[in-house]
Protein backbone atom coordinates (compact mmCIF):
# COMPACT_ATOMS: atom_id res chain seq x y z
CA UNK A 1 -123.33 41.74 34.92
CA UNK A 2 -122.92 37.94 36.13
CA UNK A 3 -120.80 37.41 39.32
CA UNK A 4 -122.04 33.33 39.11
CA UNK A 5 -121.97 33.33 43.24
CA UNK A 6 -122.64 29.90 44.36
CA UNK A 7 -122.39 28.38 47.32
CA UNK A 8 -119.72 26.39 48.68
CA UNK A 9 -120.48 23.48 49.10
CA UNK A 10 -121.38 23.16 45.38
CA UNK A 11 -117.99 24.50 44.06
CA UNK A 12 -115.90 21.83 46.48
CA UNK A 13 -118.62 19.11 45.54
CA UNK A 14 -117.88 19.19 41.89
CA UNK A 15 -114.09 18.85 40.44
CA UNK A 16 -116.58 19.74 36.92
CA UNK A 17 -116.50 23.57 38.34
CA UNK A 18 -113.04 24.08 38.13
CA UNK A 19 -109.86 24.88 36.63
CA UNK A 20 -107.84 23.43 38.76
CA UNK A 21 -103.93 21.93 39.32
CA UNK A 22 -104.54 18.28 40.28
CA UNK A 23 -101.82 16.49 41.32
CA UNK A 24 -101.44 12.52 41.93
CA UNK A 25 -99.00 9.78 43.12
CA UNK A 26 -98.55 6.74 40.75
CA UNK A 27 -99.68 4.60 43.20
CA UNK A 28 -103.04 6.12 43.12
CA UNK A 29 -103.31 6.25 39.60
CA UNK A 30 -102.17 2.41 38.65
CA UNK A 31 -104.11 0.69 41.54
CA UNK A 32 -106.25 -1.92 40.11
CA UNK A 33 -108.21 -4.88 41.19
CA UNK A 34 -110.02 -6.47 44.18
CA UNK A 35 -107.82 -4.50 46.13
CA UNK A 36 -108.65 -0.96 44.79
CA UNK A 37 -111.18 -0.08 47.90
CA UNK A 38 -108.22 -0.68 50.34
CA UNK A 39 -105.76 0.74 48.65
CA UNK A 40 -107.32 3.85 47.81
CA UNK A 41 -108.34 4.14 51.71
CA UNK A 42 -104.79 3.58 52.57
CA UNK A 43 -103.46 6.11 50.12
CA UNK A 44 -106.70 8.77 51.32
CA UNK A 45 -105.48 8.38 55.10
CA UNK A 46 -102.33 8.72 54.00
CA UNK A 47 -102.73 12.08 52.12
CA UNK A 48 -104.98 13.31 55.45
CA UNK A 49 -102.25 12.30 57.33
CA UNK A 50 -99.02 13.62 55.58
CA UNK A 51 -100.60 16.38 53.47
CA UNK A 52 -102.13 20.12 53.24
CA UNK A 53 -105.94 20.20 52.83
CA UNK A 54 -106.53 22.87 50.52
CA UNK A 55 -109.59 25.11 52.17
CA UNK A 56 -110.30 26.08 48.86
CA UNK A 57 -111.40 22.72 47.46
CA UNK A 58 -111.38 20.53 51.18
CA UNK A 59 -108.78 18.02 49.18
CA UNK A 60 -105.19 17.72 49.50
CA UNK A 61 -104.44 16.93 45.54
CA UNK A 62 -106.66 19.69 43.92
CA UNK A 63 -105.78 22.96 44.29
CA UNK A 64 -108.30 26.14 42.78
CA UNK A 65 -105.94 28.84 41.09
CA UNK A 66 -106.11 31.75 41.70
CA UNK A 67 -106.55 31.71 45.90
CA UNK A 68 -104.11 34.77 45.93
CA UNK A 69 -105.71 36.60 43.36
CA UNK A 70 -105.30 37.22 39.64
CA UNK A 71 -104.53 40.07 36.93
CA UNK A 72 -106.56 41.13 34.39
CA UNK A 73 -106.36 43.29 31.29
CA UNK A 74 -107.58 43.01 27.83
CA UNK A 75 -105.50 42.45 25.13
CA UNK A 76 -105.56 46.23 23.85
CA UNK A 77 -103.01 47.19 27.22
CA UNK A 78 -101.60 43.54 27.25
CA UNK A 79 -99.60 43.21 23.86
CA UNK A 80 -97.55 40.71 24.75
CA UNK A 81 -97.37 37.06 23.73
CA UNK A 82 -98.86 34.45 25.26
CA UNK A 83 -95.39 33.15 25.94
CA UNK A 84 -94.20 35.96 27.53
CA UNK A 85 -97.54 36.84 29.61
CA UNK A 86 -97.12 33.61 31.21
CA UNK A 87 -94.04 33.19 32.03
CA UNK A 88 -92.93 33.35 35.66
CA UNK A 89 -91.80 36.73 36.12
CA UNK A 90 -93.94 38.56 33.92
CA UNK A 91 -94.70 42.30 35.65
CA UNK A 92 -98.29 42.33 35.44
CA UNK A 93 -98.40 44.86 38.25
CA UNK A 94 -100.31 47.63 36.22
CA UNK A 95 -103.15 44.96 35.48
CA UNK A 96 -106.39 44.68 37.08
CA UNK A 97 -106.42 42.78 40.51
CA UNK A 98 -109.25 40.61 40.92
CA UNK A 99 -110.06 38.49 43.49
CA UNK A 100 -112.06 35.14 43.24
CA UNK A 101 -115.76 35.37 43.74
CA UNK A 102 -116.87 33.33 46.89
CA UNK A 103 -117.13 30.25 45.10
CA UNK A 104 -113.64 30.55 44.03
CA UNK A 105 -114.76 31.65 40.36
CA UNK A 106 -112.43 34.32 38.85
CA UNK A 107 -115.92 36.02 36.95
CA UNK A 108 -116.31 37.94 34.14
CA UNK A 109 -114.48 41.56 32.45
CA UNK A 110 -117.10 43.94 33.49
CA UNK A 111 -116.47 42.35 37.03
CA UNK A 112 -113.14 42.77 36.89
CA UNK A 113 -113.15 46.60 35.68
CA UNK A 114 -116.17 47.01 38.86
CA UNK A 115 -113.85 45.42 41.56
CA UNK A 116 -111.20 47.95 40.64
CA UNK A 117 -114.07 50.82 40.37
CA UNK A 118 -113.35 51.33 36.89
CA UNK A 119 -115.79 53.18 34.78
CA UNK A 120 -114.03 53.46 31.76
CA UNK A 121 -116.58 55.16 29.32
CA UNK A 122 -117.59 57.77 31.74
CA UNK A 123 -114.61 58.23 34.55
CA UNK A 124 -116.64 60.87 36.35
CA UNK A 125 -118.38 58.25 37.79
CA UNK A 126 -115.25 56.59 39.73
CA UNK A 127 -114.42 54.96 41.47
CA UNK A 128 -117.58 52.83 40.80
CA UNK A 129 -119.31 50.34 43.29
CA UNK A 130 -121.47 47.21 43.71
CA UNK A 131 -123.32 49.12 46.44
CA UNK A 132 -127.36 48.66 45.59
CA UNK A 133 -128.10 52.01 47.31
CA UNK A 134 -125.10 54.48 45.74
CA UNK A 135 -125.00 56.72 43.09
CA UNK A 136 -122.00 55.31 41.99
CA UNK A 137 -123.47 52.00 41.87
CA UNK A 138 -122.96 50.04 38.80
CA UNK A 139 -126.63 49.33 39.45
CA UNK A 140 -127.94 52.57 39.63
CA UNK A 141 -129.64 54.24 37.00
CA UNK A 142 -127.85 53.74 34.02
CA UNK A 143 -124.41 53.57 35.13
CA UNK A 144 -123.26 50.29 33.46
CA UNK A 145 -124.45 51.70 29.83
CA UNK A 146 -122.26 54.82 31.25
CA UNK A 147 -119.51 52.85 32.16
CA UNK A 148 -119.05 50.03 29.92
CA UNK A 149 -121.64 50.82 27.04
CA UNK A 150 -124.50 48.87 25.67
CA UNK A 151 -125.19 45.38 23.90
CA UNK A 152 -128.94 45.62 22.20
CA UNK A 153 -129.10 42.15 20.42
CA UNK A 154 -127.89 38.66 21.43
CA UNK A 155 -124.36 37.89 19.05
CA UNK A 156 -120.82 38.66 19.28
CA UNK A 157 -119.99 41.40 21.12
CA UNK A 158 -119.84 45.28 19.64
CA UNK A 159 -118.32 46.88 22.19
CA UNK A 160 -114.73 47.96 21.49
CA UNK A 161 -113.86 47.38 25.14
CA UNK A 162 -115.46 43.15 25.10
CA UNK A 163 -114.49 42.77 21.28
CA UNK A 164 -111.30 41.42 21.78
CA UNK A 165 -109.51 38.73 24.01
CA UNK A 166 -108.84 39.69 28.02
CA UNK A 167 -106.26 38.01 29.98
CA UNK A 168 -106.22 36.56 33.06
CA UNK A 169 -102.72 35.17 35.00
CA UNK A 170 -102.09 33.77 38.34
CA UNK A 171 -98.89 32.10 40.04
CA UNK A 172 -98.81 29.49 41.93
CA UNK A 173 -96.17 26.92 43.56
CA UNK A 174 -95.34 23.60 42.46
CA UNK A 175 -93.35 20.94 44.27
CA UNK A 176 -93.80 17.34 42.89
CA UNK A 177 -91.96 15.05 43.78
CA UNK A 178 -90.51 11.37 42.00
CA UNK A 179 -94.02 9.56 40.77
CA UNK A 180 -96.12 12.17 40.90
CA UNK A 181 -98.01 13.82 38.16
CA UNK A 182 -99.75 17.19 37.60
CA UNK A 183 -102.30 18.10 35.18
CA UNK A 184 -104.65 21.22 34.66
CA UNK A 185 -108.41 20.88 34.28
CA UNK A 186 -110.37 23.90 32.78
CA UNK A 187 -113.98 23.25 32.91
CA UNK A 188 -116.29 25.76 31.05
CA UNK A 189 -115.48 29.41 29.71
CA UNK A 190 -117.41 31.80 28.37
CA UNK A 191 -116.14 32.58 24.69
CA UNK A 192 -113.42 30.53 24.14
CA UNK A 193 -109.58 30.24 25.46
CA UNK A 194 -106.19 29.56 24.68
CA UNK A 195 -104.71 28.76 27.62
CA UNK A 196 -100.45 29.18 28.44
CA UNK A 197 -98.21 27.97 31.11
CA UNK A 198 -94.54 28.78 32.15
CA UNK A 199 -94.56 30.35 28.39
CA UNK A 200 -96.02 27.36 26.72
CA UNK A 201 -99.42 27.11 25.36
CA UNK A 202 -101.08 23.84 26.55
CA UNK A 203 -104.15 24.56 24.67
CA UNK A 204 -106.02 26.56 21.87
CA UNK A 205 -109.08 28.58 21.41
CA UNK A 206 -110.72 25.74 19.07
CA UNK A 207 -110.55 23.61 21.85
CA UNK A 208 -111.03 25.12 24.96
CA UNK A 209 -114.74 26.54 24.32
CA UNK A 210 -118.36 25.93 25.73
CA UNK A 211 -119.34 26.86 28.96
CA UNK A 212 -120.32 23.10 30.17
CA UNK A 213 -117.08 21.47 29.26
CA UNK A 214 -114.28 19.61 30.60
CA UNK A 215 -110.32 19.47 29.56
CA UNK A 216 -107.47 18.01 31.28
CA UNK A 217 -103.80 18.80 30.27
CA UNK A 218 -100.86 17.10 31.49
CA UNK A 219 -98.63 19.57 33.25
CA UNK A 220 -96.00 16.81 34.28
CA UNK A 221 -93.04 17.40 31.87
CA UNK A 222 -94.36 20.91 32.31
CA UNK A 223 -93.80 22.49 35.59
CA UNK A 224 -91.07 23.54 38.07
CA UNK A 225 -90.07 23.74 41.22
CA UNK A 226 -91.11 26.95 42.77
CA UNK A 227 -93.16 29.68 41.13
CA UNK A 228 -95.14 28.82 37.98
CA UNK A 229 -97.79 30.81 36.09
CA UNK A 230 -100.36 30.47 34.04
CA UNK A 231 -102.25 32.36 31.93
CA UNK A 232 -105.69 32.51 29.90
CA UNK A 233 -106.40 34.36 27.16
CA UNK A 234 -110.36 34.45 26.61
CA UNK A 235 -111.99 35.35 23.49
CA UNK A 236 -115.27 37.19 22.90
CA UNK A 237 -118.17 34.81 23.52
CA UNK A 238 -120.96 34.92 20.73
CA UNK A 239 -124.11 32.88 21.80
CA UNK A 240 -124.99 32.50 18.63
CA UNK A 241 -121.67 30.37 17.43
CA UNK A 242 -120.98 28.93 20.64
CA UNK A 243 -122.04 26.15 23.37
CA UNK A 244 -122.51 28.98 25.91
CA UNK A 245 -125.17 31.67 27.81
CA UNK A 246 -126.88 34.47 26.70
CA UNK A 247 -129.74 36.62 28.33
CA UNK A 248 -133.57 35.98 28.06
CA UNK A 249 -135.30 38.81 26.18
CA UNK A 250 -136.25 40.75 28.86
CA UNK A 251 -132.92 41.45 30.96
CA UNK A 252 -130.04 43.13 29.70
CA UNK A 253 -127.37 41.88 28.03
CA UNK A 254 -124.26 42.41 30.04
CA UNK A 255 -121.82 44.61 27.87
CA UNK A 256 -119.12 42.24 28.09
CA UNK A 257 -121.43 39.51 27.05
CA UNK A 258 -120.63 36.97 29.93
CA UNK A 259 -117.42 36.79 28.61
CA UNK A 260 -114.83 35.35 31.50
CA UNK A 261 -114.00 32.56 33.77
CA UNK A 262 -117.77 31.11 35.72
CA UNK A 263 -115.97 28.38 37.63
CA UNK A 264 -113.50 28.19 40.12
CA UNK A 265 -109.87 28.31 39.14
């Protein structure tokens, strides 16, 4: 199991580590010219001045997702659409709650199920823990082949549990104003994602894959005032198909396969 802690300073340093909102005035993004260095130093000491630094990212336009926490269930409990499991409103009470890691990443499905001390193949066991020292460790003994079952050869996942696509869906508060523009960056997943917001889906599964990538979708025509949500569906990864991770030959292959979110949202 993969938690992809980092520090800090590296998840603020790179705007490549996250799926994040970004938002921007027009004036930032048409400035051209011999006069670019001033103007953006105007417009940065204007955004210290008259805006919220987010502590999550230490800038005032980019915002990680997720700060409040997220919920998330595979697609075996969640039926739904993708339309429906991201639009504002959507009771995902029952789901998982997961919290982001302390690099703001959201992590992977066996991380999820261990946060809620879910053992789900052997539920004497729970509530599990992350403890190094308990018996109820995931990390003791053989609990996570207990728990979540076993993966003997790098590929696509066998597991009925990490076979399918999990969800994962967060709210969070928009309030643009007249010339500015919002757009949603998702940089790397594990498997592959489509990826849905305020009940539209902004992006597929075919594009939205490798764990070193980079997509931006507008969210300007998009969005509302208030609460929106968004949602990500991720897919199984398969190392051997996909731009992604697997495990050197001797450590053992998480059950879930790495499948999940490994950069801040």
């Amino acid at each position: 199991m993969r938690h992809w802690t980092r520090s800090r300073s590296v998840a603020c340093a790179s705007v490549l580590a996250a799926l994040s909102l970004v938002t921007a005035t027009a004036a930032d993004a048409t400035t051209t010219g011999s006069s670019h260095g001033a103007a953006a130093s105007r417009s940065a000491r204007d955004i210290a001045a008259h805006s919220h630094v987010h502590p999550s990212t230490g800038a005032s336009n980019i915002v990680d997702l997720g700060g409040n926490g997220w919920r998330v269930q595979s697609s075996a409990v969640a039926t739904q659409s993708g339309g429906q499991i991201s639009t504002p409103g959507f009771n995902a009470s029952s789901w998982l709650a997961v919290a982001n890691d302390d690099a703001g990443a959201p992590g992977t499905e066996v991380e999820a199920l261990a946060q809620n001390g879910q053992c789900p193949d052997d539920t004497s066991l729970q509530p599990v823990n992350q403890s190094s020292d308990s018996h109820n460790s995931v990390f003791y003994s053989t609990n996570m082949k207990l728990c979540y079952g076993f993966l003997g050869s790098i590929g696509s996942d066998s597991d009925k549990l990490f076979n399918i696509g999990w969800w994962w869906r967060t709210d969070f508060t928009s309030s643009l104003t007249s010339g500015q523009s919002a757009s949603l960056i998702v940089n790397g997943v594990v498997g592959a994602a489509n990826v849905w917001v305020d009940g539209q889906q902004v992006a597929t599964s075919s594009t939205v894959t490798g764990i070193n990538t980079r997509f931006t979708f507008s969210l300007t025509s998009l969005l509302r005032q208030g609460t929106n949500s968004v949602a990500v569906e991720v897919l199984p990864n398969n190392p051997q198909t996909m731009f992604t991770v697997d495990d050197v030959d001797w450590n053992q292959i998480p059950p879930d396969n790495n499948t999940g979110i490994p950069f801040p949202v």
